[in-house]
N, C-alpha and C. Protein backbone atom coordinates (compact mmCIF):
# COMPACT_ATOMS: atom_id res chain seq x y z
N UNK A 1 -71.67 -46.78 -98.89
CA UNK A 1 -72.83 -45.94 -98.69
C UNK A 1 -73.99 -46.76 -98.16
N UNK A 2 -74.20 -48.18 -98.60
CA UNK A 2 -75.20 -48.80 -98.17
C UNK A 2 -75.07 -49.14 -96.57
N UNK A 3 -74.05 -49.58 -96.15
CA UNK A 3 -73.59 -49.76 -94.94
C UNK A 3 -73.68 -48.83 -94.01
N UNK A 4 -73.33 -47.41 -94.22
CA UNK A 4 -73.93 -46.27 -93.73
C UNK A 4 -75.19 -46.23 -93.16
N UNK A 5 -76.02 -46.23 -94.40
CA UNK A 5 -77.57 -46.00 -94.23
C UNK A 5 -77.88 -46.81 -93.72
N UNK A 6 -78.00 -47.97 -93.77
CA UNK A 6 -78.42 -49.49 -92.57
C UNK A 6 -77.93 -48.99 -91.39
N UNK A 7 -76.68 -48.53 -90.93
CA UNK A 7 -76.35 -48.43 -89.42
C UNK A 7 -77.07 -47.29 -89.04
N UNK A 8 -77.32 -46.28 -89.70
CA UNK A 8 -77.99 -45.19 -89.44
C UNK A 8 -79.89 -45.27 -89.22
N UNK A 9 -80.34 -46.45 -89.75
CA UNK A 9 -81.51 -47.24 -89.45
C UNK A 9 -81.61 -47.65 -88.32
N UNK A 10 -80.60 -48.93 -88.25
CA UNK A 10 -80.69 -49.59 -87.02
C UNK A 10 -80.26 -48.59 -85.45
N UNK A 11 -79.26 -47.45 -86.06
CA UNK A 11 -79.15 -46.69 -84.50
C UNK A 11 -80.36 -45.67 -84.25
N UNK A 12 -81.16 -45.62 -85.24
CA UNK A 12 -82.53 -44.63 -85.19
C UNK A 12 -83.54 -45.45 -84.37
N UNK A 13 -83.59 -46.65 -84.82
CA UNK A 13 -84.26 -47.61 -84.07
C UNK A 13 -84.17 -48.39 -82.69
N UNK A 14 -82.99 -48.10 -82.80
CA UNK A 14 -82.60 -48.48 -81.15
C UNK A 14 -83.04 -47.06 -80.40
N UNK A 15 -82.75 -45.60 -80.74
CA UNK A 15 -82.80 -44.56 -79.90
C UNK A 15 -84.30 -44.45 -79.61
N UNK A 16 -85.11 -45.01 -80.75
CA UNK A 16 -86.56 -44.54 -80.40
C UNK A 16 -86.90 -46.01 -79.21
N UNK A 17 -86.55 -47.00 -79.48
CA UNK A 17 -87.33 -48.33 -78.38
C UNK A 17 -86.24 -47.57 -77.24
N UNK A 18 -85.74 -46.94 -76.89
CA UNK A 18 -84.44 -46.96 -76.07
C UNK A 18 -83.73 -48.23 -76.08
N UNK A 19 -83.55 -48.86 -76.70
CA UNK A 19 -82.36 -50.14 -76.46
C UNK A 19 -81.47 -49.42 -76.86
N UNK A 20 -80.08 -50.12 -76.05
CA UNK A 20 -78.92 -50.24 -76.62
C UNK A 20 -78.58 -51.15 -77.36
N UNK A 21 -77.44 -50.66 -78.35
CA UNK A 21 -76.91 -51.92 -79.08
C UNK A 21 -75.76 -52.07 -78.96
N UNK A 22 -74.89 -53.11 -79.49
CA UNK A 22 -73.66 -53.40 -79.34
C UNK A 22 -73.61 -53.13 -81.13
N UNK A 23 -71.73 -53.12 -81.23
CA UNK A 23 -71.35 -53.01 -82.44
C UNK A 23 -71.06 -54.46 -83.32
N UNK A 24 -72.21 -54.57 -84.25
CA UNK A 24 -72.20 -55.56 -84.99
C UNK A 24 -71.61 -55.44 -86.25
N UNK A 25 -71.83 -56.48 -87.01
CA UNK A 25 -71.00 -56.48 -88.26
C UNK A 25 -70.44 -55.35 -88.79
N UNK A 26 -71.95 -54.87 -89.05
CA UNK A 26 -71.96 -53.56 -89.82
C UNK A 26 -71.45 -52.20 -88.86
N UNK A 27 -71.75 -51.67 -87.89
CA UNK A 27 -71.43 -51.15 -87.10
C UNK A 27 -69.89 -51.07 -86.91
N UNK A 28 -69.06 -52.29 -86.73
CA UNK A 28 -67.91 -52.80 -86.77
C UNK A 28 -67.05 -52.32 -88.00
N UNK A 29 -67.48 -52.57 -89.42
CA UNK A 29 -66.74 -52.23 -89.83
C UNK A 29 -66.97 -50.69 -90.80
N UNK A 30 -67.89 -49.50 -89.60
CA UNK A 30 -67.52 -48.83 -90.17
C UNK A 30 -66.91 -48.04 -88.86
N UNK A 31 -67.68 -48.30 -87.83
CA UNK A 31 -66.81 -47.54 -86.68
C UNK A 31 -65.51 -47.94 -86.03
N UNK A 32 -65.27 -48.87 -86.50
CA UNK A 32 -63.69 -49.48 -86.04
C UNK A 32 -62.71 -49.78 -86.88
N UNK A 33 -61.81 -48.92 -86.14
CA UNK A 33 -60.74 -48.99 -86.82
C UNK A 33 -59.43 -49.66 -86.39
N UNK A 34 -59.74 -50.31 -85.08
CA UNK A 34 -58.75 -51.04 -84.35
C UNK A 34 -59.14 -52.54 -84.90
N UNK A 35 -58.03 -52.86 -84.73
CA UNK A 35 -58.15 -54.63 -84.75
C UNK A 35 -58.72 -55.07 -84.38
N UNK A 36 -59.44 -56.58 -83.89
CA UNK A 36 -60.24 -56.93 -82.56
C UNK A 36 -58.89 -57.70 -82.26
N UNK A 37 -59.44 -58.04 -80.64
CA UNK A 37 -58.34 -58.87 -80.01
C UNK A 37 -58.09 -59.98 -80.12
N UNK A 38 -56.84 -60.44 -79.27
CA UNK A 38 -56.24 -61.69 -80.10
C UNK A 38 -57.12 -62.99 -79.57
N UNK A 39 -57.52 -64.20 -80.52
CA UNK A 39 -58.11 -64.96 -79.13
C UNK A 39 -57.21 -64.66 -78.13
N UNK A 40 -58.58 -65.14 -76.94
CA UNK A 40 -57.59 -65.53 -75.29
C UNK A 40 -57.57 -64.22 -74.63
N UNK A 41 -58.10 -63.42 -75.21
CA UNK A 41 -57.71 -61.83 -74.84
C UNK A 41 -58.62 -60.96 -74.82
N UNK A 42 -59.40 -60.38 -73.59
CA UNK A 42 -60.73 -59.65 -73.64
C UNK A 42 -60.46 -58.20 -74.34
N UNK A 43 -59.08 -58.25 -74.52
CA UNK A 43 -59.42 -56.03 -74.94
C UNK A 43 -59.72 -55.30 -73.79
N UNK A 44 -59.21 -53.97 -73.70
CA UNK A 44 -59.59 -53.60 -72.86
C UNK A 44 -61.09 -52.81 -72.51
N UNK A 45 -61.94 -53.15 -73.33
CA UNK A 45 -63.12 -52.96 -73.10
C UNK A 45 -63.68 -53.41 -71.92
N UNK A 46 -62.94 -54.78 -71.88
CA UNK A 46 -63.58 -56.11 -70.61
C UNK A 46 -62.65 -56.12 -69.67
N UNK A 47 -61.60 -54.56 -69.39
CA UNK A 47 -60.66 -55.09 -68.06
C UNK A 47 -61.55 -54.42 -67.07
N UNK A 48 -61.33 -55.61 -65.92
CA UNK A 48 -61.63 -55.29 -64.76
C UNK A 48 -60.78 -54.44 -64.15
N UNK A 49 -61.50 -53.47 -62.79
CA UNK A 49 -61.51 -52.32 -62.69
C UNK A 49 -60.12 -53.37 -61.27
N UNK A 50 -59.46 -52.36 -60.87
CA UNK A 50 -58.21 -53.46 -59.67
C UNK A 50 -59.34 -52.93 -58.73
N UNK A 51 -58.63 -54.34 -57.48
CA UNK A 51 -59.38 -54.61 -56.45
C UNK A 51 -58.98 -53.54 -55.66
N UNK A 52 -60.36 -53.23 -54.76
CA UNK A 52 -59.41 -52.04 -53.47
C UNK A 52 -58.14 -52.22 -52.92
N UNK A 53 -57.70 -51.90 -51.95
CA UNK A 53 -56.36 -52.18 -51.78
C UNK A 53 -56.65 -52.44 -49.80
N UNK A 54 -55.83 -53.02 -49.46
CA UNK A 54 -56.19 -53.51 -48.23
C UNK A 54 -56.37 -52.61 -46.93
N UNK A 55 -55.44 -51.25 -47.35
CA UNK A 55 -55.78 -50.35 -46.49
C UNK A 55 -56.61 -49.40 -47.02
N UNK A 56 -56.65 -48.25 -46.09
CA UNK A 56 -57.39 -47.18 -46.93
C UNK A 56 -55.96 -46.43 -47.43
N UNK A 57 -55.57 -46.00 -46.42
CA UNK A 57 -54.21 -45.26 -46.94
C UNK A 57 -53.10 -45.66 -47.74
N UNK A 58 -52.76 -45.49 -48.36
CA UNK A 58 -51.72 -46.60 -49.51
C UNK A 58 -50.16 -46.11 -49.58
N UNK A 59 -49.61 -46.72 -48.93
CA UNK A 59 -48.25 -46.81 -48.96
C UNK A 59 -47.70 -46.25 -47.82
N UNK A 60 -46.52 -46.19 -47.91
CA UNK A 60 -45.85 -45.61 -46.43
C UNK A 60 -46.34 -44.24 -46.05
N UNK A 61 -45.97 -44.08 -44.67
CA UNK A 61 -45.79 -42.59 -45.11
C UNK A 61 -46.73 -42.45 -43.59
N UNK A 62 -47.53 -43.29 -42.91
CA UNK A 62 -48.62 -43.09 -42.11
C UNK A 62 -47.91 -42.97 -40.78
N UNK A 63 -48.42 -42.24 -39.44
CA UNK A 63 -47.54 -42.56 -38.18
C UNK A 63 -48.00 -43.92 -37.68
N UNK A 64 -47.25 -44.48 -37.53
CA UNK A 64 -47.31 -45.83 -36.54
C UNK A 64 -47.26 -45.52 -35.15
N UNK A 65 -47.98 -45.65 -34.02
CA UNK A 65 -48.58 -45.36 -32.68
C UNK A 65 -48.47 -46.81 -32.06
N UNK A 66 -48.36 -46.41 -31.05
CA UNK A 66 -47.79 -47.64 -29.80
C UNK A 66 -49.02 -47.48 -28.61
N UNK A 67 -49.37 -48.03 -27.90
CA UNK A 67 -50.60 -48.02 -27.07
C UNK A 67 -51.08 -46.68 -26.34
N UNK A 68 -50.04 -45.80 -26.20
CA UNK A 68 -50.23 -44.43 -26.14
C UNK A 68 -51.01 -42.97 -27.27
N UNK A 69 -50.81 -43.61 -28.54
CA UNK A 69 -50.99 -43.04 -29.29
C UNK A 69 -52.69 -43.77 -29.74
N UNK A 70 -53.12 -45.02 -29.26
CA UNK A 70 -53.92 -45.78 -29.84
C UNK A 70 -54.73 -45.06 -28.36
N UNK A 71 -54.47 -44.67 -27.28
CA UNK A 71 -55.29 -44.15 -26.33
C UNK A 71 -55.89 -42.95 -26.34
N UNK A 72 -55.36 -41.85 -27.24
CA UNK A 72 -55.53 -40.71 -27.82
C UNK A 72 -56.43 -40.60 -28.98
N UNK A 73 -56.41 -41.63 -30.05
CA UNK A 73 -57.12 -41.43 -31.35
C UNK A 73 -58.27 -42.58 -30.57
N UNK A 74 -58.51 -43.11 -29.79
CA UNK A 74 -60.26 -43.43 -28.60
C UNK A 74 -60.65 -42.37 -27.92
N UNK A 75 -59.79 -41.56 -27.38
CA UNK A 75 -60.29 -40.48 -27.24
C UNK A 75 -60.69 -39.48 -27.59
N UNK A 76 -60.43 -39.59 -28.55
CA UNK A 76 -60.87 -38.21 -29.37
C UNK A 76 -62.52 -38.90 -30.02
N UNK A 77 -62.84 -40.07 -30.26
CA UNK A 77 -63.45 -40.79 -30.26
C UNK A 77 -64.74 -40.67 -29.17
N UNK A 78 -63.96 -40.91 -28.08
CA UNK A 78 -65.38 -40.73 -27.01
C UNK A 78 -65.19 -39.61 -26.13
N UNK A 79 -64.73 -38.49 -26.50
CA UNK A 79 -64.97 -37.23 -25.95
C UNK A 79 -64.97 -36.25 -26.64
N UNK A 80 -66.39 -35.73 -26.56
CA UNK A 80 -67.12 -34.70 -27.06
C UNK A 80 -67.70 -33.38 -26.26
N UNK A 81 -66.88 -32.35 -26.48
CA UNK A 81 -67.18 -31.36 -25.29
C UNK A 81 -66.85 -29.92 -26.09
N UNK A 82 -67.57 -29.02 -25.11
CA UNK A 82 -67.31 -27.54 -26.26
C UNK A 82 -66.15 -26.91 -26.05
N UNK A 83 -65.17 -27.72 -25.38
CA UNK A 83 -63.83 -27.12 -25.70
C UNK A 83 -62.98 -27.83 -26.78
N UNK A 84 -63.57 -28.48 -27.53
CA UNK A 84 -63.01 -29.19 -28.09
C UNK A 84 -62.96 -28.50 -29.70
N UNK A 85 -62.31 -28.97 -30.29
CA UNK A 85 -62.15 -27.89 -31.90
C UNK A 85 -63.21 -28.89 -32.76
N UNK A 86 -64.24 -27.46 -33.29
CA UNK A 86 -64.74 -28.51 -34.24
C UNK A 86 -64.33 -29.04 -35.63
N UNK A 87 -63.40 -27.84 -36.18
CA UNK A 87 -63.13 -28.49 -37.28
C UNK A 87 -61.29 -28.19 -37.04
N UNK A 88 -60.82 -29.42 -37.59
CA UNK A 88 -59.57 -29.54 -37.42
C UNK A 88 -58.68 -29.38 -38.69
N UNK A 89 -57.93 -28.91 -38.82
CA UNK A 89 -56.57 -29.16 -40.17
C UNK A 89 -55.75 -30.27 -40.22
N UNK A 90 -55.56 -30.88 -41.58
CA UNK A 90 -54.47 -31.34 -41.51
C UNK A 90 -54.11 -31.68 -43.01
N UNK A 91 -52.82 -33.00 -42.56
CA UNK A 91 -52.02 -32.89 -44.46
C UNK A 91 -51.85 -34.58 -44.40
N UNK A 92 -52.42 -34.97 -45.39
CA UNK A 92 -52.28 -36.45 -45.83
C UNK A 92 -51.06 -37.20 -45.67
N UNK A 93 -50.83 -37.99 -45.16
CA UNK A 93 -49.54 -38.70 -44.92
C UNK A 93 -49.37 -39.79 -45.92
N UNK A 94 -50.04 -40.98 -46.10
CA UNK A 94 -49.27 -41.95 -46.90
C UNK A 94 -49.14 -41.76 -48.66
N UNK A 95 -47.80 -42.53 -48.85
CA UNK A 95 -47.32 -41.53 -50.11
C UNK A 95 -47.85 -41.59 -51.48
N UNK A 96 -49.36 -42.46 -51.02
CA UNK A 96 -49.71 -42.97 -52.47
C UNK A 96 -51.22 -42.80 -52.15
N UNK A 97 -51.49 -41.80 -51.08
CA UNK A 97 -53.24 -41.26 -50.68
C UNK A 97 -53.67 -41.82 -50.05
N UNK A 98 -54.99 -41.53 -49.63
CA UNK A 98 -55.88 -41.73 -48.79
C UNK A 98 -57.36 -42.06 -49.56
N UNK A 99 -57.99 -42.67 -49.61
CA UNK A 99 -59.53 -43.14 -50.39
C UNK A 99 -60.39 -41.48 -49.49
N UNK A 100 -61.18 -41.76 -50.42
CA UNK A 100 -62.48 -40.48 -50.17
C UNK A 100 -63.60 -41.84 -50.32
N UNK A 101 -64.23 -41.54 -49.49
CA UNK A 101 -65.41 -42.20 -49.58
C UNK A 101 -66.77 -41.60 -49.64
N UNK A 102 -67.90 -42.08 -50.18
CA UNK A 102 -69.36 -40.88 -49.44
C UNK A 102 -69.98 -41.20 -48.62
N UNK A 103 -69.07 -42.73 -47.96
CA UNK A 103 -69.62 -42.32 -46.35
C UNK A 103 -68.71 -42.98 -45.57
N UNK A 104 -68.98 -43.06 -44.23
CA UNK A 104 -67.89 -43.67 -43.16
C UNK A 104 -67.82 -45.01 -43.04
N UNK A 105 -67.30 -45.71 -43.76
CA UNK A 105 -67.46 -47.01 -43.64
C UNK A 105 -66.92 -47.95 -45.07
N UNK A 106 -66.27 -49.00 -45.31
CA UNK A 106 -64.89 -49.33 -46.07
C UNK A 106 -66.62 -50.03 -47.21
N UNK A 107 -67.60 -50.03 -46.93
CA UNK A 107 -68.81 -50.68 -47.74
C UNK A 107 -69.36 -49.46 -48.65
N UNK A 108 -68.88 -47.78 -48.22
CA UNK A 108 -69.21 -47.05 -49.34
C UNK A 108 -68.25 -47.00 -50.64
N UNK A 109 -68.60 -46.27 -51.54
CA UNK A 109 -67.96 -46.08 -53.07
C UNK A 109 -67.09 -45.58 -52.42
N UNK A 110 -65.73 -45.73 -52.79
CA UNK A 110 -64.73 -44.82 -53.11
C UNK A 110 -64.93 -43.69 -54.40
N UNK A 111 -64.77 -42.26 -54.11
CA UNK A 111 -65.00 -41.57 -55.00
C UNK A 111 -63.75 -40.52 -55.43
N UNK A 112 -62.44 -41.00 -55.11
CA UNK A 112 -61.62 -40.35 -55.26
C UNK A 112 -60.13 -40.72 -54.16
N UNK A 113 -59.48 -40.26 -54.28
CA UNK A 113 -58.12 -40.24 -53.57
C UNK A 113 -57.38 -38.99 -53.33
N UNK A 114 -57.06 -38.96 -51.89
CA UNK A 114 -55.96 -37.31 -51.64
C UNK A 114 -54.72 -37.49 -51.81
N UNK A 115 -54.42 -36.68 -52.50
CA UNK A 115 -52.96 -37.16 -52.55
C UNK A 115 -52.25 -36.74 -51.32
N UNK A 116 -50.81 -37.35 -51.64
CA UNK A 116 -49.87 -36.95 -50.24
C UNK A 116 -49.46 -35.18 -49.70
N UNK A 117 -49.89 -35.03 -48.71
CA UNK A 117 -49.67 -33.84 -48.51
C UNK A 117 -50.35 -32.70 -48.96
N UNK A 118 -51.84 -33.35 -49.38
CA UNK A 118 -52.90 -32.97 -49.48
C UNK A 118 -53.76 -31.86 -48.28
N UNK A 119 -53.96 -30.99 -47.97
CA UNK A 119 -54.38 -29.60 -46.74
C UNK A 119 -55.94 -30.34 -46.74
N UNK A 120 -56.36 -30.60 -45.96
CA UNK A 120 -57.90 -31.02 -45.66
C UNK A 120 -58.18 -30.50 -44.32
N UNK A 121 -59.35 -30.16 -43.91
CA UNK A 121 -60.40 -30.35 -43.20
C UNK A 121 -61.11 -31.15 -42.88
N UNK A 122 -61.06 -31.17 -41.45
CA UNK A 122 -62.60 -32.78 -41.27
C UNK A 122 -63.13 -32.04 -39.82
N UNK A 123 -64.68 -32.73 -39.66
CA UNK A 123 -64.86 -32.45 -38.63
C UNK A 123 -65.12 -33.67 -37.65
N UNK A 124 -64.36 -33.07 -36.46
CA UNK A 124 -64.42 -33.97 -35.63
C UNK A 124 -65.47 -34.78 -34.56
N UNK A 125 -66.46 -33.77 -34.82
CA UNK A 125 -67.70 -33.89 -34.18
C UNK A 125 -68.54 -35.31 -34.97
N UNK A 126 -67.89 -35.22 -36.07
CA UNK A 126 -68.51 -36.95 -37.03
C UNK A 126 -67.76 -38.04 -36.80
N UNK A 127 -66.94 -37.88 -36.18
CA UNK A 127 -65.56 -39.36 -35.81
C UNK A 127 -67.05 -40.60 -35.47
N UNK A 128 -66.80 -41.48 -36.09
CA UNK A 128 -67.68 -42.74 -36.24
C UNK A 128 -66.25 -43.82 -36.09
N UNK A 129 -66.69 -45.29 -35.73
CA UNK A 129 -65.44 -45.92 -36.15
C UNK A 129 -66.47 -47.34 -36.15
N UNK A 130 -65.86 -47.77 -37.36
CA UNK A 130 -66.27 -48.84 -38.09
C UNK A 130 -65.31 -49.32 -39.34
N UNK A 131 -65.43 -50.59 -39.31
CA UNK A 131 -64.69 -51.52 -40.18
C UNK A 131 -62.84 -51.23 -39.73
N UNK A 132 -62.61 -50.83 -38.69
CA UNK A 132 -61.30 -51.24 -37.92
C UNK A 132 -61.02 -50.21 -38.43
N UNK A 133 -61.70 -48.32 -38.41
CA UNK A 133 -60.72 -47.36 -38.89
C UNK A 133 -61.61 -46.40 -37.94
N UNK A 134 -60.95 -44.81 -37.73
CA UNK A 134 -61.93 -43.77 -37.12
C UNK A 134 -62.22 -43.00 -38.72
N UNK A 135 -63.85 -42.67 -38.77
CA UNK A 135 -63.65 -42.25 -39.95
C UNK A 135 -63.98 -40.69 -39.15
N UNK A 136 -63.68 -39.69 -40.50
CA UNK A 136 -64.45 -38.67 -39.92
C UNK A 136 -64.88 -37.86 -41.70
N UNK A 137 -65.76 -36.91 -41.40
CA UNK A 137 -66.52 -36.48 -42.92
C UNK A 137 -65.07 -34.84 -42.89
N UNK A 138 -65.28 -34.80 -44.01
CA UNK A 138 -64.61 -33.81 -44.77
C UNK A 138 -65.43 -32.80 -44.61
N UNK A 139 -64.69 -31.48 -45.00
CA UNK A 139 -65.72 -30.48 -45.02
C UNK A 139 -66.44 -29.90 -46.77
N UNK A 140 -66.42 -31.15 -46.99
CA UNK A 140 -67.59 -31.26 -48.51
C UNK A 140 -68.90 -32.29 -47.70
N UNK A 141 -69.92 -32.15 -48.37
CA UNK A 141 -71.04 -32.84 -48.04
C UNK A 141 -70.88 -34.47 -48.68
N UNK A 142 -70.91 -35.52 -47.85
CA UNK A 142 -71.17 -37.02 -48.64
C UNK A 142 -69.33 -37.12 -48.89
N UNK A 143 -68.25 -36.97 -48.15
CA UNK A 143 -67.33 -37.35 -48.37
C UNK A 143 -66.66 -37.63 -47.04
N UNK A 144 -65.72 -38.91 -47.13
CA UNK A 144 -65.42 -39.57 -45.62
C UNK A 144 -64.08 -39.85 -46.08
N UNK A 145 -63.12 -40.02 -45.13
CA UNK A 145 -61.86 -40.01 -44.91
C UNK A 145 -62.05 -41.23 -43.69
N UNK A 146 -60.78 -42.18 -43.94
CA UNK A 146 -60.02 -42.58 -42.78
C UNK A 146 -59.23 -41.89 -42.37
N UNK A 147 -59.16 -41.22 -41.18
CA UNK A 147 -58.23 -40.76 -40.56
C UNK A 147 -57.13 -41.40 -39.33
N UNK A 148 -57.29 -42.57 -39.35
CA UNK A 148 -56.98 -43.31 -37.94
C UNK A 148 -57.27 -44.55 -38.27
N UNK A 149 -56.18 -45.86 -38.37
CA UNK A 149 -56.50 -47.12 -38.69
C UNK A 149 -56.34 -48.31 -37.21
N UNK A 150 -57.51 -48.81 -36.67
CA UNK A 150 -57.35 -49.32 -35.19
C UNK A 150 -56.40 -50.56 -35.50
N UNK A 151 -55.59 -50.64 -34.40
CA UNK A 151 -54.42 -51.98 -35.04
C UNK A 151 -55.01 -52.85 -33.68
N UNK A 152 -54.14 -54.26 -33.83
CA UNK A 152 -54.59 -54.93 -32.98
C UNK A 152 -53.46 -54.98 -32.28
N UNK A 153 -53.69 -55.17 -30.69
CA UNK A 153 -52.87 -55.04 -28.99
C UNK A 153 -51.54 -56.04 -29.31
N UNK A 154 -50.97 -56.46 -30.46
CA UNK A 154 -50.58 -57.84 -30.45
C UNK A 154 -48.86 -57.70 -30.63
N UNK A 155 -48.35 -56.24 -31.15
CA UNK A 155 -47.38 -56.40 -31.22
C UNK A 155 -46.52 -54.79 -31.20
N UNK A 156 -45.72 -54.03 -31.61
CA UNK A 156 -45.43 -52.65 -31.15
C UNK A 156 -46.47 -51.52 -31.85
N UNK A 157 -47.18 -51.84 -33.11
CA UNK A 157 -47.54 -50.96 -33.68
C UNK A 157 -49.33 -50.78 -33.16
N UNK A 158 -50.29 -50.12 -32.65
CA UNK A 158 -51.19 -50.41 -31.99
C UNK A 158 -51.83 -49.52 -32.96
N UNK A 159 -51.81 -48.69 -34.26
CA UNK A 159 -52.45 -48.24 -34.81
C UNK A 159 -51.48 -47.06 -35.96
N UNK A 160 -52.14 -46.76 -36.80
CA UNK A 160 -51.82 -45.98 -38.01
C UNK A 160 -52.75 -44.72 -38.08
N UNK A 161 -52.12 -43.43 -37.92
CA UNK A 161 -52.64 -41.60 -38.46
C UNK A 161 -52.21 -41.79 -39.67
N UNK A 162 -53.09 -41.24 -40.98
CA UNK A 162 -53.31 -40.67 -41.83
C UNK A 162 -53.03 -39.43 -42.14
N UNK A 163 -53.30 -38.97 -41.52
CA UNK A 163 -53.58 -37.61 -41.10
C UNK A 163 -52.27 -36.86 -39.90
N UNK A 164 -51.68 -35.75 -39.88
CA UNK A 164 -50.90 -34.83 -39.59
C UNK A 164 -51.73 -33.71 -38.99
N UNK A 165 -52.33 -33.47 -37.86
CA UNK A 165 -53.34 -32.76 -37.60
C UNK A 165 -52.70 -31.53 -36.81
N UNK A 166 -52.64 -30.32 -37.11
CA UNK A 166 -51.81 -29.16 -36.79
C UNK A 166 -53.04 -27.89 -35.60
N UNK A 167 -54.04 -28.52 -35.49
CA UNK A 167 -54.73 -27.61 -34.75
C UNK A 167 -55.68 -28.32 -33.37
N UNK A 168 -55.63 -29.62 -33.91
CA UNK A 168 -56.59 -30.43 -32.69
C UNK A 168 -55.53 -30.96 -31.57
């Protein structure tokens, strides 16, 4: 009971200064009921979050394009005209998603992942290309897709679709 009332002090007192506190002695042994960890061993309180992953799209599943196909996803790139579709369909290709970002460029948050075979919308009128991908925005506000990964001239594969696009 005494232990109670002390933690119930000290968390009254932290809420009014606004500090936070961590779980101390007392705190510890009334709100925990797990073990602590072993030395040598942070718990998973302290795991780090995994590193991005090197593509945007993750795992197989993407078309691989040969200098023909890498001439098409530049073009769509630098031609902008009113016959052109503004918003396009399509279905996620690699088998382990695609990153969502909230903006065009591999330096915003990731805020999610599509899964494979995922039905999206993007518009094409936003195709930007930066950090070696074409991005284009979704049709939610503050969300970006790689759709198109630029490869380099060097050997058969000249670039990677994401994307399965059924109307553009």
């Amino acid at each position: 009971m005494h232990i109670r009332t002390k933690l119930g002090v000290v968390l009254a007192a932290a809420a009014l200064s606004g500090s936070a506190i961590g779980a101390g002695a007392e705190a510890g042994s009334v709100a925990s009921a797990a073990p602590p960890p072993a030395p040598g061993h942070a718990g998973p309180a302290a795991a780090k979050p995994a590193p991005p992953p090197d593509e945007e799209g993750h795992g197989p599943g993407a078309i691989e394009v040969g200098p023909a196909g890498a001439a098409k996803a530049m073009h769509r790139l630098l031609v902008r005209n009113k016959h052109r579709v503004h918003w396009c369909s399509g279905v996620v290709l690699p088998a382990d998603g695609l990153n969502v970002r909230t903006g065009p460029g591999t330096g915003y948050p990731v805020v999610g992942v599509l899964a494979k075979d995922s039905k999206i919308w993007t518009d094409w009128d936003s195709i930007q290309r930066r950090n070696g991908y074409l991005w284009v925005r979704l049709n939610s506000p503050n969300r970006w897709i790689a759709d198109y990964k630029l490869g380099a001239d060097t050997g058969a594969v000249v670039g990677k679709w994401y994307v399965k696009y059924s109307n553009c």
